[in-house]
Protein backbone atom coordinates (compact mmCIF):
# COMPACT_ATOMS: atom_id res chain seq x y z
CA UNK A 1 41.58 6.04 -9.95
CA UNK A 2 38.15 4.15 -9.73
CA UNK A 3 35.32 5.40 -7.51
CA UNK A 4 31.85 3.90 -6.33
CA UNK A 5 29.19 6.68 -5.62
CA UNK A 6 26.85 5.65 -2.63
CA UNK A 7 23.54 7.52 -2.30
CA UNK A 8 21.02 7.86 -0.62
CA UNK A 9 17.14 9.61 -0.70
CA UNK A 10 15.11 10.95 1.65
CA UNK A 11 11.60 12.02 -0.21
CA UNK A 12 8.85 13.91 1.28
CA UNK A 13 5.09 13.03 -0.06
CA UNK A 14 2.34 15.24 0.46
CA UNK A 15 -0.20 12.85 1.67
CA UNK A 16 -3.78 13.07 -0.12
CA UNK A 17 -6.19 14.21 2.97
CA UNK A 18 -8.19 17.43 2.37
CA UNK A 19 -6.94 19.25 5.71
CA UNK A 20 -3.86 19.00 7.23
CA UNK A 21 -2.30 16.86 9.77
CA UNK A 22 -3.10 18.17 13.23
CA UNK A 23 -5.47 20.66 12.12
CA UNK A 24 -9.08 21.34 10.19
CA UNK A 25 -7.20 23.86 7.41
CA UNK A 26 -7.80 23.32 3.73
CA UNK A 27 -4.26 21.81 2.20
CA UNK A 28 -5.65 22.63 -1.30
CA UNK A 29 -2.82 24.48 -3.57
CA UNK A 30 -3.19 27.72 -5.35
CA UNK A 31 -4.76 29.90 -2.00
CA UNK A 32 -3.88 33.34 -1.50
CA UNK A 33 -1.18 33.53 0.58
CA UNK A 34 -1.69 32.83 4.37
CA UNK A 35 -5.75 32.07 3.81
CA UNK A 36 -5.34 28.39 4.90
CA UNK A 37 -3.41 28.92 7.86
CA UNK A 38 -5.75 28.01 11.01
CA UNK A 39 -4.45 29.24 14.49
CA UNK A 40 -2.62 25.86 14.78
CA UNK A 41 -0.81 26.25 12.47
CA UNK A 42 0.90 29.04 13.60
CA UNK A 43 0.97 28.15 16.94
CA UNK A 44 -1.13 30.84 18.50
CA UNK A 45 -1.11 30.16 22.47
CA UNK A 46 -3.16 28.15 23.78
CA UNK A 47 -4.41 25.71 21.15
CA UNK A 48 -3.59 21.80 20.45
CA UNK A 49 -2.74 19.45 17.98
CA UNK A 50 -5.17 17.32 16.75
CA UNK A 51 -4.19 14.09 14.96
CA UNK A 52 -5.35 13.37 11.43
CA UNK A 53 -7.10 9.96 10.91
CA UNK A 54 -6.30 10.11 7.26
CA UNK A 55 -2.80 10.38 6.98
CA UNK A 56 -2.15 7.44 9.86
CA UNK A 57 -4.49 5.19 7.08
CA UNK A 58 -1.60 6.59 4.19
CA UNK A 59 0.88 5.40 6.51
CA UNK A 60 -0.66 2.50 6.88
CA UNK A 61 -0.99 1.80 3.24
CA UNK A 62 2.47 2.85 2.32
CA UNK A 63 3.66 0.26 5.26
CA UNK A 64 1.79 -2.36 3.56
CA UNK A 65 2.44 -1.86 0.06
CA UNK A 66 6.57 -1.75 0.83
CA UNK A 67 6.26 -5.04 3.20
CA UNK A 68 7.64 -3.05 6.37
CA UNK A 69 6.77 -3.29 10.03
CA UNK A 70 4.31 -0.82 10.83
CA UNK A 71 4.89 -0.02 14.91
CA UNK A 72 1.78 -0.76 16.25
CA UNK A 73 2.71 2.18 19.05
CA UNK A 74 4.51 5.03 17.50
CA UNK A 75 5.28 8.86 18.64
CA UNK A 76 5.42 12.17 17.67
CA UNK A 77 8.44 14.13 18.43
CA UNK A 78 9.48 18.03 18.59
CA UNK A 79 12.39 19.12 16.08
CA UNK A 80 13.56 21.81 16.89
CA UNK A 81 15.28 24.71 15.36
CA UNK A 82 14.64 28.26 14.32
CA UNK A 83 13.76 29.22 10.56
CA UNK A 84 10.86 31.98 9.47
CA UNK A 85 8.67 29.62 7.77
CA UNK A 86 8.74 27.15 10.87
CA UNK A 87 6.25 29.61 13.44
CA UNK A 88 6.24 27.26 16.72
CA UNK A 89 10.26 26.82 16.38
CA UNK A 90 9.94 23.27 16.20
CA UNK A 91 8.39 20.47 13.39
CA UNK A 92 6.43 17.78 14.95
CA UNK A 93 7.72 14.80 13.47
CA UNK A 94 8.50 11.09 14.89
CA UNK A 95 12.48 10.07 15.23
CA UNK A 96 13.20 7.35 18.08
CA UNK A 97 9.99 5.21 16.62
CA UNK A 98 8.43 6.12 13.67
CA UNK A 99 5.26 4.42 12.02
CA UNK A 100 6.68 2.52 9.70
CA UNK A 101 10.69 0.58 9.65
CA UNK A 102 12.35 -1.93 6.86
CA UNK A 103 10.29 -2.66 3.61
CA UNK A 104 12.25 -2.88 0.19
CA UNK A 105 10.99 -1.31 -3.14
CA UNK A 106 12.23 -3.20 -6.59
CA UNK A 107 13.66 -0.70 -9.44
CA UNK A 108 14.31 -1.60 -12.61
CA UNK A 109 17.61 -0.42 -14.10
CA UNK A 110 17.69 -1.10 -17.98
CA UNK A 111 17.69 -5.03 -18.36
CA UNK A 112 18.40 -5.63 -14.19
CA UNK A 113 16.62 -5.40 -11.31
CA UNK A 114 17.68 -4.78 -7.97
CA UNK A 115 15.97 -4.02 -4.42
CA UNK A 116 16.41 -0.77 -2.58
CA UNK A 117 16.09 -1.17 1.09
CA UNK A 118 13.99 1.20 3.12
CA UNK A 119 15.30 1.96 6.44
CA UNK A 120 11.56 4.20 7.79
CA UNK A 121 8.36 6.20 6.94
CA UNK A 122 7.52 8.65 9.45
CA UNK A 123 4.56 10.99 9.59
CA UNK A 124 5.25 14.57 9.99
CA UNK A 125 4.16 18.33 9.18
CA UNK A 126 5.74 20.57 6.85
CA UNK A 127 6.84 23.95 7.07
CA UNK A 128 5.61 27.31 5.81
CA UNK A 129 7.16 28.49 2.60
CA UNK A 130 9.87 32.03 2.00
CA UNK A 131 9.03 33.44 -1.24
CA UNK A 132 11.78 35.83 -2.29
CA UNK A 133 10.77 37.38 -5.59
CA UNK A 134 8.70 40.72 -5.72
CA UNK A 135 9.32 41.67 -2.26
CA UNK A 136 12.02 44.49 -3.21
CA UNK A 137 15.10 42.75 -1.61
CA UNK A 138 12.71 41.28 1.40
CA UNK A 139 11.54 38.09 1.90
CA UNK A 140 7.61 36.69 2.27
CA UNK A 141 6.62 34.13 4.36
CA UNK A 142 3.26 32.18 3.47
CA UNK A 143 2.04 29.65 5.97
CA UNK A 144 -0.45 27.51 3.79
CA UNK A 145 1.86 24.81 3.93
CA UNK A 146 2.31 24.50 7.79
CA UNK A 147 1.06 21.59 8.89
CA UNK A 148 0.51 19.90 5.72
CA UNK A 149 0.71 16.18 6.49
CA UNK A 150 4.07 14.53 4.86
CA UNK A 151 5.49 10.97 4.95
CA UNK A 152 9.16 10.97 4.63
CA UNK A 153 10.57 7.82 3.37
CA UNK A 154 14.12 7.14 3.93
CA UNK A 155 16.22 4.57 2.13
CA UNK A 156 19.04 2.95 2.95
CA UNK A 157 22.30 4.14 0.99
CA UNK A 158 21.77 1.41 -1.66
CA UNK A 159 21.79 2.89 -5.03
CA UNK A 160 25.08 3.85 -6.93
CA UNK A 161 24.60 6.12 -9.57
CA UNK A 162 22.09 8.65 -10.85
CA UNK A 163 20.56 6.70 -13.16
CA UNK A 164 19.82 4.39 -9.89
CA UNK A 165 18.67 7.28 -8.07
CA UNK A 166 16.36 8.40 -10.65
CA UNK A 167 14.92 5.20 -11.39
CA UNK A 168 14.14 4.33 -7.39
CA UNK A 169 12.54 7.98 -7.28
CA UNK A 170 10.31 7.09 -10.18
CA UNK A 171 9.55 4.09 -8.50
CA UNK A 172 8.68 5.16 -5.47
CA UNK A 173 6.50 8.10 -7.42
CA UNK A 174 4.73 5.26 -9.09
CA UNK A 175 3.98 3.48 -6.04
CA UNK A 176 2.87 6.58 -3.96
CA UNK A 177 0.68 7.57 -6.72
CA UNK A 178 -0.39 3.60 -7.55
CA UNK A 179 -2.30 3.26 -3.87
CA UNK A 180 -3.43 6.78 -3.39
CA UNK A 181 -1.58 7.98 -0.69
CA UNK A 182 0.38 11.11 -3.18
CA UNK A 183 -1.20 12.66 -5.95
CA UNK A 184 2.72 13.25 -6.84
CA UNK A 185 2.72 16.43 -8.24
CA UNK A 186 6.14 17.77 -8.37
CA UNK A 187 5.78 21.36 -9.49
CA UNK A 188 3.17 21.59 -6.53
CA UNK A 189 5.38 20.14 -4.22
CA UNK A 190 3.62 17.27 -3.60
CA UNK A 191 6.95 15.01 -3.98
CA UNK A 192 10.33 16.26 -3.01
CA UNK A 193 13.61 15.05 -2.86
CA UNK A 194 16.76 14.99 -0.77
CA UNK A 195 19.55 12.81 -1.73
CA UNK A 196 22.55 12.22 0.15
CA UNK A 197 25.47 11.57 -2.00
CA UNK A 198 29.33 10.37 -1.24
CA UNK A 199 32.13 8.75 -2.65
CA UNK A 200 34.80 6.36 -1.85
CA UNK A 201 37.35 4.17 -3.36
CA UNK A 202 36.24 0.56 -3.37
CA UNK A 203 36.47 -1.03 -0.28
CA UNK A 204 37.04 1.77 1.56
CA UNK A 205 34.64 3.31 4.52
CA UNK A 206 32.04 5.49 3.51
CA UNK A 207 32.49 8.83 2.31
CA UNK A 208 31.12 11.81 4.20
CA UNK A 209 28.27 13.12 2.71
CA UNK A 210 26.45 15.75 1.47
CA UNK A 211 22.63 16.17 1.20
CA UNK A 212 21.48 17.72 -1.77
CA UNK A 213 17.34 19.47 -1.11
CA UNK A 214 14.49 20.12 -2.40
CA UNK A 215 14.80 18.22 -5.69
CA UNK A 216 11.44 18.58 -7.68
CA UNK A 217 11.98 16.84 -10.67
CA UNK A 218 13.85 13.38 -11.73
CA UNK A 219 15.97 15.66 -14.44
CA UNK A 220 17.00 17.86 -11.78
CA UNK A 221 17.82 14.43 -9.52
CA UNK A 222 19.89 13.29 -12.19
CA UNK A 223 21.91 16.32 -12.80
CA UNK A 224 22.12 17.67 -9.22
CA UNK A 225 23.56 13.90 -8.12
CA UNK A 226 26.08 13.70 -11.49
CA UNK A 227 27.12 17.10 -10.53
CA UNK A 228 28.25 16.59 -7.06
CA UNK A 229 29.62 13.12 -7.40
CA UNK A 230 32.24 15.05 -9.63
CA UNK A 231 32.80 17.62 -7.77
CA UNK A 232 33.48 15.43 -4.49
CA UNK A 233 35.55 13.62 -6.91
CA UNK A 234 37.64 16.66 -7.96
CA UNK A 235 38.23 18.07 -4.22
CA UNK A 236 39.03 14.80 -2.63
CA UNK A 237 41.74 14.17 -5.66
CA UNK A 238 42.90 17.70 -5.08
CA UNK A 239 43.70 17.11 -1.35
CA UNK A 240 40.69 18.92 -0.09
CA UNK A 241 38.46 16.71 2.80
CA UNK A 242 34.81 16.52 2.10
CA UNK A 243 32.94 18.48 5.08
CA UNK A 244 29.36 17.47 5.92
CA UNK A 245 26.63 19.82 4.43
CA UNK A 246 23.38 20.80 3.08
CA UNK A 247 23.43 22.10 -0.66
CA UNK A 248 21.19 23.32 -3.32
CA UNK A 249 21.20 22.25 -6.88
CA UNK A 250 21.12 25.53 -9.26
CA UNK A 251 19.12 24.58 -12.54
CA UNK A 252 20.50 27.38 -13.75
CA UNK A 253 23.64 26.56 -13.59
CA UNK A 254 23.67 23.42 -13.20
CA UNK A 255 25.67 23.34 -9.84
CA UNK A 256 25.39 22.93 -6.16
CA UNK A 257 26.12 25.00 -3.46
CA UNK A 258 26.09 24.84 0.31
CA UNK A 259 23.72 26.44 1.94
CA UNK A 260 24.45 25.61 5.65
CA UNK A 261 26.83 22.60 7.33
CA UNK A 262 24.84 19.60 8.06
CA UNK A 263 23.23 19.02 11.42
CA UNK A 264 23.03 15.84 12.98
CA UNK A 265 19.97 14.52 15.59
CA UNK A 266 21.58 15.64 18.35
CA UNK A 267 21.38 19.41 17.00
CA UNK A 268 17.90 19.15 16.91
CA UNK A 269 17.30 18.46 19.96
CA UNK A 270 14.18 15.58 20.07
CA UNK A 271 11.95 15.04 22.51
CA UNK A 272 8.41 13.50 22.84
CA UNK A 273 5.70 15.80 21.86
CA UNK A 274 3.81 16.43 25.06
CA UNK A 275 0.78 17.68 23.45
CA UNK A 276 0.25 14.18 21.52
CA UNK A 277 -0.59 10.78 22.77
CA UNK A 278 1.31 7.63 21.31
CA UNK A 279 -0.44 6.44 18.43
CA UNK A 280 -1.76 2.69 18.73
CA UNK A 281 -2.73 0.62 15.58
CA UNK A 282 -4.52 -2.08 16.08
CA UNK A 283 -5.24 -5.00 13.82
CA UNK A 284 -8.71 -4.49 12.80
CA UNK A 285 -7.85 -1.38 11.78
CA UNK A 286 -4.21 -2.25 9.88
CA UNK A 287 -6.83 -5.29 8.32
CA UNK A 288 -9.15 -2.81 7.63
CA UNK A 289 -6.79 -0.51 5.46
CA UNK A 290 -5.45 -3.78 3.95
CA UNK A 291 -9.01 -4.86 2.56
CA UNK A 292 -8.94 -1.77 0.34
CA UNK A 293 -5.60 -1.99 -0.94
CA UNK A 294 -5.17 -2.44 -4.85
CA UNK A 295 -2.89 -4.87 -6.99
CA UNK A 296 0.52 -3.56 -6.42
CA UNK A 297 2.73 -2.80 -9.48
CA UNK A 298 5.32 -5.25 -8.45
CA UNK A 299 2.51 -8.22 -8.40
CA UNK A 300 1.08 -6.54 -11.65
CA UNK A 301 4.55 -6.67 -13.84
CA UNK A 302 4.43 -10.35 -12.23
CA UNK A 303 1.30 -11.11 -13.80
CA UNK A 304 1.80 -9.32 -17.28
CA UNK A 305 4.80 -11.37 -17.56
CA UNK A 306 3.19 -14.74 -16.67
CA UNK A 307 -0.07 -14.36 -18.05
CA UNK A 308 0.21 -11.79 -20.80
CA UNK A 309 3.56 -13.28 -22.03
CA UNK A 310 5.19 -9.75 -21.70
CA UNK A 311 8.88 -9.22 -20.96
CA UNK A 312 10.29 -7.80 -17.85
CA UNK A 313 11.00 -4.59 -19.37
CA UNK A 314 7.15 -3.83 -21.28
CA UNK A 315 5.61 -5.46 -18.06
CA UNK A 316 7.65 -2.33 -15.99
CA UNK A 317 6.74 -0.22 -18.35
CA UNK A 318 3.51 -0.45 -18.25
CA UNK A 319 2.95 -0.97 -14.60
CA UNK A 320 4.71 2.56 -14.13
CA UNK A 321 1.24 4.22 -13.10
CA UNK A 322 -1.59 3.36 -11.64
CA UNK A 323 -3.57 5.28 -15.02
CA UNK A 324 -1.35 3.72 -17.27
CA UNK A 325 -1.67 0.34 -16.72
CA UNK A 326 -5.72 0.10 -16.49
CA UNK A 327 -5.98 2.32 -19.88
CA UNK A 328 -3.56 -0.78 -21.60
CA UNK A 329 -5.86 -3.61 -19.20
CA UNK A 330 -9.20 -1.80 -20.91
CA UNK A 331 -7.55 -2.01 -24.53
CA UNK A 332 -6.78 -5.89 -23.71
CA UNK A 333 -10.15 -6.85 -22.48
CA UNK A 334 -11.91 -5.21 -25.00
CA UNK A 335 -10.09 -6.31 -28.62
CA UNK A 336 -11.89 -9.28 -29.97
CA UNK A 337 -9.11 -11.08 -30.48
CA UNK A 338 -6.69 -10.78 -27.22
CA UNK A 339 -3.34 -9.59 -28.59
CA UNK A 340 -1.46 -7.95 -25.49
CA UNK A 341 2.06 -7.63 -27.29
CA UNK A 342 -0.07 -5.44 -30.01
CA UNK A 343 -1.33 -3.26 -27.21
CA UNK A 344 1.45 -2.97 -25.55
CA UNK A 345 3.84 -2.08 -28.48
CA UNK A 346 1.12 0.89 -29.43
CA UNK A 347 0.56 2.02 -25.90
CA UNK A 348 4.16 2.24 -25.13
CA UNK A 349 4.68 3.38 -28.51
CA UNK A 350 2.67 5.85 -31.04
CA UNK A 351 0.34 6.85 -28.02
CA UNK A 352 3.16 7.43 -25.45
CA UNK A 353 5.10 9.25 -28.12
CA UNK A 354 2.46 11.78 -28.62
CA UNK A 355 1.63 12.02 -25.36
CA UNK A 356 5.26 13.38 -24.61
CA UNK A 357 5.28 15.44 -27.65
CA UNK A 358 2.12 17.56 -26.82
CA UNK A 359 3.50 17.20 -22.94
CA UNK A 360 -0.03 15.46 -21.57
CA UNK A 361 -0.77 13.15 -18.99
CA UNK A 362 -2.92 10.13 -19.74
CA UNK A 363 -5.65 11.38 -18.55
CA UNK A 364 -5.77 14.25 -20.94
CA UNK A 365 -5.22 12.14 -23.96
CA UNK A 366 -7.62 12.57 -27.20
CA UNK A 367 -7.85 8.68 -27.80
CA UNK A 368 -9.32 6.84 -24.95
CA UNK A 369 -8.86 3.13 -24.88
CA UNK A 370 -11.90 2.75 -26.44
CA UNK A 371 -10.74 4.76 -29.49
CA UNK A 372 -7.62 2.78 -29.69
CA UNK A 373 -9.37 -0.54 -29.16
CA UNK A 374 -11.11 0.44 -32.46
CA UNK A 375 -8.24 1.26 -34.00
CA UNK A 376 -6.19 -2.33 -33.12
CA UNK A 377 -9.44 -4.03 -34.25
CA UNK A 378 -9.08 -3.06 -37.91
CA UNK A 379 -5.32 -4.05 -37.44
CA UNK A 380 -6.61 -7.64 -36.74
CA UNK A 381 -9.36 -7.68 -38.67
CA UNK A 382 -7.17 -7.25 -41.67
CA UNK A 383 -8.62 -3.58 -42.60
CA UNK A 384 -5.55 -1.50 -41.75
CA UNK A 385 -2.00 -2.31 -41.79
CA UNK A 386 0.15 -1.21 -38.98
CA UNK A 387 1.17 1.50 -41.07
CA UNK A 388 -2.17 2.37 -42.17
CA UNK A 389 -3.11 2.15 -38.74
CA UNK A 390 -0.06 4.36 -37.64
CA UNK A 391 -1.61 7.52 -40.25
CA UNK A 392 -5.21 6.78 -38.54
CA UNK A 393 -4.10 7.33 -35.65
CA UNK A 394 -2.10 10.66 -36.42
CA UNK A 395 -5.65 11.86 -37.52
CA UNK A 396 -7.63 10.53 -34.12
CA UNK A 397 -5.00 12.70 -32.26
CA UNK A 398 -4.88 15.46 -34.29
CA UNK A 399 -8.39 16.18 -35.62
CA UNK A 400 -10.48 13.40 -33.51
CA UNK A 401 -13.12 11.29 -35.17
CA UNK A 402 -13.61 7.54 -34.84
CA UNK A 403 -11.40 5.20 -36.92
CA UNK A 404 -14.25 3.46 -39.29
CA UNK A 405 -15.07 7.24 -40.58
CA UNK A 406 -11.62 8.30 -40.89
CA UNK A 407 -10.63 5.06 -42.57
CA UNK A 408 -13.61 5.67 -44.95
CA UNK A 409 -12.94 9.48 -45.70
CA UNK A 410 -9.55 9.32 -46.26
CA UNK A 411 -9.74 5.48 -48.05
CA UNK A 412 -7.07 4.21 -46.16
CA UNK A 413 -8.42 1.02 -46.34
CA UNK A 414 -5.98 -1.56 -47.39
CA UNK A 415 -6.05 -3.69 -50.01
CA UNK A 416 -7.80 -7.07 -50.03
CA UNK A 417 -8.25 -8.33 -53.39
CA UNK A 418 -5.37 -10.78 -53.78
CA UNK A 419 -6.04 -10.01 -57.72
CA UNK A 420 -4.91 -6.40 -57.71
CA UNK A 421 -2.03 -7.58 -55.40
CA UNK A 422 -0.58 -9.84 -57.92
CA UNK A 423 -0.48 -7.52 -60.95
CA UNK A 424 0.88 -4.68 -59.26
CA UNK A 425 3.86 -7.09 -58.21
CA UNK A 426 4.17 -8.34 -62.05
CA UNK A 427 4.52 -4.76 -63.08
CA UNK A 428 7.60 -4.23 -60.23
CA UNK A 429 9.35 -7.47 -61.38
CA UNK A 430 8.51 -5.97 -65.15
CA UNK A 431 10.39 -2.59 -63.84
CA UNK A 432 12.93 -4.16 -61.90
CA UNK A 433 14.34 -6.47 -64.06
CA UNK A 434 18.70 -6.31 -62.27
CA UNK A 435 16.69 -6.97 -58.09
CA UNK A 436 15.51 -10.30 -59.86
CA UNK A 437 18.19 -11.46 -60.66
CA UNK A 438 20.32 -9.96 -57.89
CA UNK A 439 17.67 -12.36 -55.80
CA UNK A 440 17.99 -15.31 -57.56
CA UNK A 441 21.85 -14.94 -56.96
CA UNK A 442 21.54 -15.09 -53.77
CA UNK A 443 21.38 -11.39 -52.38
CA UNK A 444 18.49 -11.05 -49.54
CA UNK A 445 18.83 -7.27 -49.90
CA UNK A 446 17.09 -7.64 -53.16
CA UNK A 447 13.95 -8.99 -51.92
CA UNK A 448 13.43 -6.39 -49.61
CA UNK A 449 13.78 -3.41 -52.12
CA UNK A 450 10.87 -5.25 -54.27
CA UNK A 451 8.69 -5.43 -51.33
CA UNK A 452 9.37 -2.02 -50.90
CA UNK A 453 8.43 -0.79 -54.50
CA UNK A 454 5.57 -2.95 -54.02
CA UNK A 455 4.51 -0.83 -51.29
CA UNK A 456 4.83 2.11 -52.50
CA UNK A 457 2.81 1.07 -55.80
CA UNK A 458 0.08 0.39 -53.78
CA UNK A 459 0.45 3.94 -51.43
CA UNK A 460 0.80 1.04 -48.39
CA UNK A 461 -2.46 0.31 -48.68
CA UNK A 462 -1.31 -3.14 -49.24
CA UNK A 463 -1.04 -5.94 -46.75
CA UNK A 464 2.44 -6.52 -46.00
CA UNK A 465 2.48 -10.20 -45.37
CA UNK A 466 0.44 -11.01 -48.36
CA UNK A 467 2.78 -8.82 -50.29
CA UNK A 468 6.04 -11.09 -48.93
CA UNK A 469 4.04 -14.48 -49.65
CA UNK A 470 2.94 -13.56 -53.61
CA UNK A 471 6.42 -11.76 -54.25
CA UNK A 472 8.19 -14.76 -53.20
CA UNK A 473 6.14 -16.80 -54.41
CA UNK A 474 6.98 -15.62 -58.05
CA UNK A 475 10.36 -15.19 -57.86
CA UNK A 476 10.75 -18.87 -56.55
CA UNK A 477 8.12 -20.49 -58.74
């Protein structure tokens, strides 16, 4: 029996002010446990909430960059409910009208595209944190968090599958990350996921669903989602109804469990936050925030493809962070001859391979774009050959140096002197006497395995075009 999986995510950013939403506390990570929790944030009597300029201006932003209607009066409202990391018994959040409805966000999903609608953004303050390791069977509370200014975005239940999950949450990462508002650090916490997840037979009403939390990495995303779309799967087809629930996602064991039945609105019992006023945005100040936004990645991949010649999938590629995408911009603008396609193929290529492989960001990388600028220059110039190039490069990132000296000290320079090209291919036809003639009869194969030996004869020092012009040259002569 066919099934469609409909999901949905709900992802919390931590947005990128130094102090916390309605208080002056540090939100810097790493502090000793309960050090950067002002009286505030735990609610001592008395004291008030006092609204964050700086995270309204990443609301702003976000609102912008996703093309949704930013409520030009919004409010903050009291959830409510009991937990031990939560010390006023409620979260001030905003429900009935948040700052920001609508928008869309484009993913790209292999070869396709397709647009993920957002239903809201709201502003709100996060909880403490329960730490439950080294406390001999008891659990610690640490308040740093409280109050640390969020943005939840919500989507609509658009995507259907994992892999669409994953590749909206990467989008969204991107994005976040892209126009400042996230620094999206995922083992800090900085971007979370929740991801409601149901199944149905097609054409048939939604299933009910169950919300997966606290996701903190795409891999976990991926297998938390895959995991419960089979087990729905399995109960439903074993005559078991789906009940509506929170869950966990084990890493260890690659399952989820419930950890409580799901609440709806109602349980939570909203109301206007009498201690803050409705927030008003006016449009100097939405023009204001506008003036300092960057080119978004969507409008980027738009020009890369247009101007740059790239296709749809390099151009996403590439525009996948912020970092990314001006490191392969410098690399472009500064080769003497512009050759995007080259940059692109080593940027997503040799330097993003070893960039996984020693498990570095960007920023941390041992060739700058100036490095590898020097690098594609010899390419074009005619000094290295791409696989020349390829063993320069392996020494840049392993040992450092500039290109020019390593080129020079380990004479990897390839050859020029047509000359020496030409009698090192008379002594392969010499040697390999049965590929001649299996090339003049016709067999395409053949040429290839000269080239080859001709390569190797020279160490690969020689220039692999010239190489295919002389060889054939002499064998059709």
């Amino acid at each position: 029996m066919q099934w469609e999986t409909v999901i949905g995510l709900e992802v919390h950013t931590q947005l990128t002010t130094k102090s916390k939403i309605f208080s002056g506390a540090s939100t810097a990570f790493g502090a000793e446990p309960n050090s950067q929790a002002c009286g505030i944030d735990v609610a001592l009597p008395g004291v008030l909430p006092v609204l964050n300029r700086g995270a309204v201006e990443c609301a702003i932003r976000f609102g912008l960059a996703i093309g949704g209607k930013l409520n030009r009066v919004n409010v903050f409202d009291r959830k409510n409910y009991f937990y031990p990391d939560l010390p006023k018994g409620y979260q001030i959040s905003q429900f009935e009208t948040p700052i920001v409805e609508g928008g869309a966000l484009t993913i790209q999903v292999g070869d396709r595209e397709k647009t993920i609608r957002l239903t809201r953004a709201h502003l709100e303050e996060d909880a403490g944190k329960s730490l439950h390791e080294g406390f001999h069977g008891m659990t610690g509370i640490d308040l740093n968090r409280a109050g640390t200014p969020l943005l939840e975005i919500v989507s609509e239940p658009d995507m259907g599958s994992a892999t669409e999950a994953v590749a909206y949450a990467k989008a969204l990462h991107g994005l976040v990350t892209w126009i400042g508002t996230c620094d999206g650090n995922m083992q800090e916490g900085s971007f979370r996921c929740d991801a409601n997840v149901s199944v149905r037979r097609p054409g048939e009403p939604l299933g009910t669903r169950r919300e997966i939390k606290n996701l903190n990495s795409f891999r976990f995303l991926e297998q938390a989602i895959n995991y419960e779309v089979r087990w729905q799967i399995g109960e439903i087809e074993d005559g078991r109804a789906i009940q509506q629930a929170t869950v966990l996602f084990d890493s260890d064991s690659g399952e989820t469990r419930m950890m409580r039945t799901k609440e709806d609105a109602h349980d939570y019992r909203y109301f206007p936050d009498p201690d803050l006023l409705p927030v008003k945005l006016d449009e100097d100040w939405i023009e204001q925030v506008r003036a300092t936004m960057p080119e978004l990645p969507q409008a980027r991949r738009a020009r890369y493809q247009t101007e740059f010649g790239l296709s749809a999938y390099d151009a996403g590629a590439l525009t996948g962070s912020h970092v990314l995408s001006d490191y392969f911009e410098a690399v472009v603008a500064s080769l003497p001859k512009a050759d995007p396609k080259l940059v692109a193929n080593w940027v997503m290529g040799e330097l993003s391979a070893a960039l996984n492989k020693a498990e570095l960001g960007l920023a941390e990388s041992p060739i700058t774009a100036i490095m590898l600028t020097k690098l594609l220059g010899r390419i074009q110039d005619g000094t290295l050959s791409g696989k020349l190039a390829k063993q320069v490069f392996e020494v840049m990132w392993t040992e450092g140096g500039e290109p020019d000296a390593i080129i020079a000290a380990k004479g990897l320079k390839q050859m020029s002197d047509s000359g020496e090209v030409e009698r090192i291919i008379d002594e392969v036809l010499a040697a390999n006497a049965k590929s001649v003639e299996e090339f003049r009869a016709g067999k395409d194969k053949a040429f290839n395995a000269l080239v080859g030996q001709v390569m190797k004869a020279t160490k690969g020092k020689a220039n692999p075009a010239q190489v295919n012009d002389l060889l054939r040259a002499k064998l059709t002569g």
